[in-house]
C-alpha atoms as a PDB file:
ATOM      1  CA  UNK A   1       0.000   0.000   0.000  1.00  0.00           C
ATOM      2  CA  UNK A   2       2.805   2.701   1.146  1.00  0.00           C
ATOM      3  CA  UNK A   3       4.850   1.490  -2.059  1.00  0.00           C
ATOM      4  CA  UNK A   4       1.419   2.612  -4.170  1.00  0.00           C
ATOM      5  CA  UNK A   5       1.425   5.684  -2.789  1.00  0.00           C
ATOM      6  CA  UNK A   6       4.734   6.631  -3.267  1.00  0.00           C
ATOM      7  CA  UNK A   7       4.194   5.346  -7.157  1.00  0.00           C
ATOM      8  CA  UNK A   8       0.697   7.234  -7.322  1.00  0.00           C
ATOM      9  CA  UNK A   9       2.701  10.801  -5.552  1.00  0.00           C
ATOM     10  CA  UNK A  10       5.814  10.352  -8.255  1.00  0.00           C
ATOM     11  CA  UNK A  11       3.378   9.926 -11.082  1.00  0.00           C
ATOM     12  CA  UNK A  12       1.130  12.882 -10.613  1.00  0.00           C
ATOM     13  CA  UNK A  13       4.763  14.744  -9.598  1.00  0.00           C
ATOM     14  CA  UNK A  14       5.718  14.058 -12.769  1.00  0.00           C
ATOM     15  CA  UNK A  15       2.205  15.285 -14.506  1.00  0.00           C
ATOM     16  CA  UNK A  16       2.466  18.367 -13.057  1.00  0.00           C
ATOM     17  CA  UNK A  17       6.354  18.939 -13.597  1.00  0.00           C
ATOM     18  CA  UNK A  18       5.589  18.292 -17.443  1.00  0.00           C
ATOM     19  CA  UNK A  19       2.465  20.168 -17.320  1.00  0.00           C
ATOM     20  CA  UNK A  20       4.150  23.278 -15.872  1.00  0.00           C
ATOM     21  CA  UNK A  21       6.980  22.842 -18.983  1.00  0.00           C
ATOM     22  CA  UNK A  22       4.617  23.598 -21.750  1.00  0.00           C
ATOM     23  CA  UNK A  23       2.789  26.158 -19.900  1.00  0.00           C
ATOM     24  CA  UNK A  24       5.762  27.738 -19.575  1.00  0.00           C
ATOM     25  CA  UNK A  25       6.792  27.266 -23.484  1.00  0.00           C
ATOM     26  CA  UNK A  26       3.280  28.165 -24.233  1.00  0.00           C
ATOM     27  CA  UNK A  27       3.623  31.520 -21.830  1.00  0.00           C
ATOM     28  CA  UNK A  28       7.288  32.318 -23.829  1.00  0.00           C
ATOM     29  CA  UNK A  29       5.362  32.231 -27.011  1.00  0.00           C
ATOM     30  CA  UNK A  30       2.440  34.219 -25.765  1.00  0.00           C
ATOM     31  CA  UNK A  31       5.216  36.583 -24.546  1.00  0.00           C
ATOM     32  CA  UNK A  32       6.658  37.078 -28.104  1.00  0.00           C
ATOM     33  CA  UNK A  33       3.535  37.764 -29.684  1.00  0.00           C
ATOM     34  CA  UNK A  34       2.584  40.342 -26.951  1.00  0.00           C
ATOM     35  CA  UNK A  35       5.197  41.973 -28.068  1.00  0.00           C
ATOM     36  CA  UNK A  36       5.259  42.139 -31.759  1.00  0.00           C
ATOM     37  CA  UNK A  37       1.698  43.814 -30.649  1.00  0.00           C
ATOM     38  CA  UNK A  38       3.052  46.383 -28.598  1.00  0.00           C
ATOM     39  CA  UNK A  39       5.784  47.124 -30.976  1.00  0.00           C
ATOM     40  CA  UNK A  40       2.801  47.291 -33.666  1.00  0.00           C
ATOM     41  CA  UNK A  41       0.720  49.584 -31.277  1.00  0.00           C
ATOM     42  CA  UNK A  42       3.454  52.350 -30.936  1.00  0.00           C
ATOM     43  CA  UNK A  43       3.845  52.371 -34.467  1.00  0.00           C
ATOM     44  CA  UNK A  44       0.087  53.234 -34.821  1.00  0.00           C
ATOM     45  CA  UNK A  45       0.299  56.582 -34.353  1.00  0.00           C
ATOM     46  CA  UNK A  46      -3.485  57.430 -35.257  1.00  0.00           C
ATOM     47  CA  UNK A  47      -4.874  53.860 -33.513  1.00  0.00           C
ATOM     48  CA  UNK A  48      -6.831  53.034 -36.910  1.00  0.00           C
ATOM     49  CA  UNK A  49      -5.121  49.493 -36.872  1.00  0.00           C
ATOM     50  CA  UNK A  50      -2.814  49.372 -39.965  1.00  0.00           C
ATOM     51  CA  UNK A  51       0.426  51.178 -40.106  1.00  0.00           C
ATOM     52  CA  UNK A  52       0.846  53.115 -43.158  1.00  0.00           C
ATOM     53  CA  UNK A  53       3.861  54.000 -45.069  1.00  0.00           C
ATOM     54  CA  UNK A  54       4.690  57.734 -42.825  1.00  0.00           C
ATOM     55  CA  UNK A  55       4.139  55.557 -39.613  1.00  0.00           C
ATOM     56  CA  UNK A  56       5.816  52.396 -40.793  1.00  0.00           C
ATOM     57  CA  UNK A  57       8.804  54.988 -41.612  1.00  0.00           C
ATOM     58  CA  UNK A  58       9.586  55.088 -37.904  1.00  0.00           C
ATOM     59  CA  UNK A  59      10.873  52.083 -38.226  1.00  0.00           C
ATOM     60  CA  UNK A  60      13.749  51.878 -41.034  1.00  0.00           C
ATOM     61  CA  UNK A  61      13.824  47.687 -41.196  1.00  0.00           C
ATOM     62  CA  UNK A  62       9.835  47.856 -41.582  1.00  0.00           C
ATOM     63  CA  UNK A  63      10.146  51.211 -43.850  1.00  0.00           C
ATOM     64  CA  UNK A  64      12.769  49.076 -46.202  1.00  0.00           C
ATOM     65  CA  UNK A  65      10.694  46.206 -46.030  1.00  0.00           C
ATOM     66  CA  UNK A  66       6.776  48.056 -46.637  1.00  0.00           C
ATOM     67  CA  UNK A  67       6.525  46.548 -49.428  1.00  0.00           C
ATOM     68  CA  UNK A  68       7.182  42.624 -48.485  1.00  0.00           C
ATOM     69  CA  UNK A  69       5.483  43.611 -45.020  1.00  0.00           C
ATOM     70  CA  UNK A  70       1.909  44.580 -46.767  1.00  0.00           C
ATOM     71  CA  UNK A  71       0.692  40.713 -48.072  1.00  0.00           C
ATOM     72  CA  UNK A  72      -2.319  42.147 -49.469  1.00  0.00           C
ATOM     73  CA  UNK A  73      -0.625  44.989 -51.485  1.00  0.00           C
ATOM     74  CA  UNK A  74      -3.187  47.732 -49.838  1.00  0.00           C
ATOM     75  CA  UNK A  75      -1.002  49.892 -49.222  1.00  0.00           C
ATOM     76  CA  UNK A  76      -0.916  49.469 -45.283  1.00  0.00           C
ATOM     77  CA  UNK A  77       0.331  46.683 -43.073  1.00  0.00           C
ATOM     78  CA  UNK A  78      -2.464  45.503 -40.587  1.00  0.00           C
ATOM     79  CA  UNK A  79      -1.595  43.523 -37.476  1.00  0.00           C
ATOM     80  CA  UNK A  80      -1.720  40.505 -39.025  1.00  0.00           C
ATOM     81  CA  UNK A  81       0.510  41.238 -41.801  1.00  0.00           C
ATOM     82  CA  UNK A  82       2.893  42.880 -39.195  1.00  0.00           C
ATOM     83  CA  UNK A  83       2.708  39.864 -36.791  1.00  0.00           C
ATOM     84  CA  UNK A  84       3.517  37.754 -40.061  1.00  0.00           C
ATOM     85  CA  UNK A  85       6.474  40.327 -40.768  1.00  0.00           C
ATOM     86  CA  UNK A  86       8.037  40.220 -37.067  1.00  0.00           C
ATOM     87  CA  UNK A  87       7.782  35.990 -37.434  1.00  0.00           C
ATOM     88  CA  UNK A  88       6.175  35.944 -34.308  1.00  0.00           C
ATOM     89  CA  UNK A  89       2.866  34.051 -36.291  1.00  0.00           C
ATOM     90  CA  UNK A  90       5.152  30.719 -36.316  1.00  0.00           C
ATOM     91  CA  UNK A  91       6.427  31.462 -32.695  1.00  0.00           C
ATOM     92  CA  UNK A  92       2.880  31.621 -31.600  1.00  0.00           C
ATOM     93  CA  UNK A  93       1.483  28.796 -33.503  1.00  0.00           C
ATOM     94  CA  UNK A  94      -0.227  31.020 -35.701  1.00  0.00           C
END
């Protein structure tokens, strides 16, 4: 019985060691993305949610790369464009 126990405590030890692991992966990768946001926030000077080519200049790797940056060609780079940009999409499992 006291040997079970001692299995049973190692085993969910183990769970929970593993389980904190990839939370804490997951919470890096969260971490990233956060801040490819706040990075694309302070380049939004007027807060309408796409950077455009004077805001994007504030930047000069994003300003050299407008362009590449804008998927769509609109000439603007949304979030999700700049998210794709930064490479934080793959980082976050996007």
């Amino acid at each position: 019985m006291k040997n079970s126990l001692v299995k049973t405590v190692a085993a969910f030890s183990l769970t929970a060691l593993v389980a904190g692991a990839g939370n804490a992966l997951a919470g890096e990768a969260k971490q990233e993305m956060l801040e490819s946001e706040a990075k694309f926030v302070s380049l939004d000077a007027d807060k309408n949610g796409a950077l455009s080519k004077e805001e994007a200049s504030a930047d000069s790797a994003l300003a050299e790369a407008f362009a590449s940056a804008d998927a769509d060609q609109d000439g603007q780079i949304s979030k999700q464009e700049f998210v794709l940009y930064s490479g934080d999409a793959t980082a976050a499992g996007s």
